[in-house]
N, C-alpha and C. Protein backbone atom coordinates (compact mmCIF):
# COMPACT_ATOMS: atom_id res chain seq x y z
N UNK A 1 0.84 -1.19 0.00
CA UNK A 1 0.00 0.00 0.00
C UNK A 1 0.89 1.25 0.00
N UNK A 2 0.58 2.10 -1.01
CA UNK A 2 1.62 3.11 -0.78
C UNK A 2 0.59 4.56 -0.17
N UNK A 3 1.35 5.33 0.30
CA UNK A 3 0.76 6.61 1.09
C UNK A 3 0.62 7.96 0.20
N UNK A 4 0.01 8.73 0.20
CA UNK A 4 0.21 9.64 -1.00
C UNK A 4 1.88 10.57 -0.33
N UNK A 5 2.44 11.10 -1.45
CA UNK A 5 3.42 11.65 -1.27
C UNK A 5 3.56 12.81 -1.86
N UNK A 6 4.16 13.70 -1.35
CA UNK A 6 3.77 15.21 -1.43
C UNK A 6 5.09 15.80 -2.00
N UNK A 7 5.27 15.82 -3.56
CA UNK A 7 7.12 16.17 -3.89
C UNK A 7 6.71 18.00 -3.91
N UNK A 8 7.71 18.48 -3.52
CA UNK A 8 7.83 20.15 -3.88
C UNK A 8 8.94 20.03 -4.44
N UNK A 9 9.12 20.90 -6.11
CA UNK A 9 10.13 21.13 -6.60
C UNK A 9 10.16 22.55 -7.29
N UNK A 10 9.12 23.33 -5.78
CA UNK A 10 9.33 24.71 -6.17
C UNK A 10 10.46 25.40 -5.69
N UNK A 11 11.76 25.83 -5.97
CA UNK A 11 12.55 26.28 -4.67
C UNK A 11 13.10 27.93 -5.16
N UNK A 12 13.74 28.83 -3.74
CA UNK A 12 13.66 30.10 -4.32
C UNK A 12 15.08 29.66 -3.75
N UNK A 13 15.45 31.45 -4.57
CA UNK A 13 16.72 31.64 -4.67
C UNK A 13 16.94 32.83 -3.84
N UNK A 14 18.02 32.66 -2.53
CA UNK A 14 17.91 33.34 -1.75
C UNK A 14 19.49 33.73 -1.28
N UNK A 15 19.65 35.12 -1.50
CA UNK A 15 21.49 35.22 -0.89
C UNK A 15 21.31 34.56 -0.11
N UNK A 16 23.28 34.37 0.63
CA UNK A 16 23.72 34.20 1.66
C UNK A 16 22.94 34.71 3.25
N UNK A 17 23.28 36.04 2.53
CA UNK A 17 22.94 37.46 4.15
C UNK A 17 21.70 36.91 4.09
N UNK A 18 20.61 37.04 2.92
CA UNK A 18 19.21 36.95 2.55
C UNK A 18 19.06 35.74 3.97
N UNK A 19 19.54 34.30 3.89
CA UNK A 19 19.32 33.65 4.93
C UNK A 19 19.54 33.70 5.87
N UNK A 20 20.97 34.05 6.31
CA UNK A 20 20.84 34.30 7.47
C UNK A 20 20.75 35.13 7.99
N UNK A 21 20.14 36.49 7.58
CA UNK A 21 18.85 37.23 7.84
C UNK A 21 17.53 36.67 8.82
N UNK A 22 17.04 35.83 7.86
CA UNK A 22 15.68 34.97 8.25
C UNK A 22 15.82 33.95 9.21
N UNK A 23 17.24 33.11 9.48
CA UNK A 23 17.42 32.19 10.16
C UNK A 23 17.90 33.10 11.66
N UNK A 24 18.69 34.22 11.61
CA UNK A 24 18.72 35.31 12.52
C UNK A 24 17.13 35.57 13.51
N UNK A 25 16.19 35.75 12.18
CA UNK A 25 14.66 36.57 13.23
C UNK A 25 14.28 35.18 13.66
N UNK A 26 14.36 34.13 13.01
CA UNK A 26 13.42 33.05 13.93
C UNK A 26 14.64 32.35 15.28
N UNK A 27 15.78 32.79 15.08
CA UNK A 27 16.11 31.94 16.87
C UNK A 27 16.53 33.52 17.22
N UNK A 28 16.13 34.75 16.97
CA UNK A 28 16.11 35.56 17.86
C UNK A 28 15.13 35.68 19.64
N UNK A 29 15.60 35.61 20.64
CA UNK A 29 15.56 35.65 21.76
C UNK A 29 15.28 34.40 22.19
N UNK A 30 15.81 33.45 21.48
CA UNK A 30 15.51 32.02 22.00
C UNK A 30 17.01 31.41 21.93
N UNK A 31 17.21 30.35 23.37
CA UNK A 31 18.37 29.73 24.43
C UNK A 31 18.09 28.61 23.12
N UNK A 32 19.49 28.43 22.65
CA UNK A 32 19.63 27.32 22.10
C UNK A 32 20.37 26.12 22.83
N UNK A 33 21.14 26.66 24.20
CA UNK A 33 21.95 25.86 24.46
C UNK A 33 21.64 25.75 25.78
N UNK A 34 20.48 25.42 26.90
CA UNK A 34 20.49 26.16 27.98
C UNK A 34 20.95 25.09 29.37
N UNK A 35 21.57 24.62 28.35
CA UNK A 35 22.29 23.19 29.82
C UNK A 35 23.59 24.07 29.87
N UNK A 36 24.01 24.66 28.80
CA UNK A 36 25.48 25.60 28.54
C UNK A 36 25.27 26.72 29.50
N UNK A 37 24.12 27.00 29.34
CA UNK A 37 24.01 28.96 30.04
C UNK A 37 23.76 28.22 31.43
N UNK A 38 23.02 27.46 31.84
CA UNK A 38 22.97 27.23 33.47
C UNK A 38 24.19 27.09 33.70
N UNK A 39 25.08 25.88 33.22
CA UNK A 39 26.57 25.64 33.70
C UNK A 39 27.15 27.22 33.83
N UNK A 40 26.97 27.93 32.86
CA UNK A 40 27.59 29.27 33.01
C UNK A 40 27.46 30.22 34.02
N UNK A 41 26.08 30.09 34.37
CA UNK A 41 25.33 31.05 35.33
C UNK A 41 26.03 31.01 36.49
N UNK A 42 25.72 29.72 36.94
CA UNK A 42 26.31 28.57 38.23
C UNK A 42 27.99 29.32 38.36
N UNK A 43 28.89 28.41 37.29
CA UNK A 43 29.88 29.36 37.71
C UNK A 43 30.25 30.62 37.70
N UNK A 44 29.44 31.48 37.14
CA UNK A 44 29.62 33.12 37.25
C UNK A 44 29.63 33.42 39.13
N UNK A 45 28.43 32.57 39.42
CA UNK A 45 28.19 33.03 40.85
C UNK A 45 29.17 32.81 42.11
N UNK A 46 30.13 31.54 41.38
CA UNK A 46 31.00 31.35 42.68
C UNK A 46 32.50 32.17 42.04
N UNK A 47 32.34 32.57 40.80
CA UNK A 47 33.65 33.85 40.53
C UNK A 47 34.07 34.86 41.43
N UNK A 48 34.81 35.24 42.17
CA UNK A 48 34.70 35.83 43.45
C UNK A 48 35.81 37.21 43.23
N UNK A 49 35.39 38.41 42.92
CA UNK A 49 36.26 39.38 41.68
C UNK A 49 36.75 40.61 42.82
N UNK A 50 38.10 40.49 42.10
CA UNK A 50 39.35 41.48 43.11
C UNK A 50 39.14 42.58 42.90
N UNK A 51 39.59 43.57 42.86
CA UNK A 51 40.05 44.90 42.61
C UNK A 51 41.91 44.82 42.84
N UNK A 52 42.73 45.75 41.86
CA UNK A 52 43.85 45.10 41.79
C UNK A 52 44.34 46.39 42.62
């Protein structure tokens, strides 16, 4: 039994900047990494800063 299948072989032509432009606004203000930023946070807080 086969399933219907849906081909698109419309495609645009888009600069470089042009993309990552667009790939820029959609992970704008969104944590891509946020096991990275807690580890980071964590040690920011026990950084313990001189004055020289």
């Amino acid at each position: 039994m086969e399933t219907k299948k849906t081909k698109s072989k419309k495609l645009v032509k888009v600069t470089e900047a042009g993309l990552l432009s667009l790939i820029a606004a959609k992970l704008k203000g969104k944590v891509l990494f946020p096991q990275k930023v807690e580890d980071a946070k964590s040690h920011l807080q026990k950084v313990k800063i001189t004055s020289a």
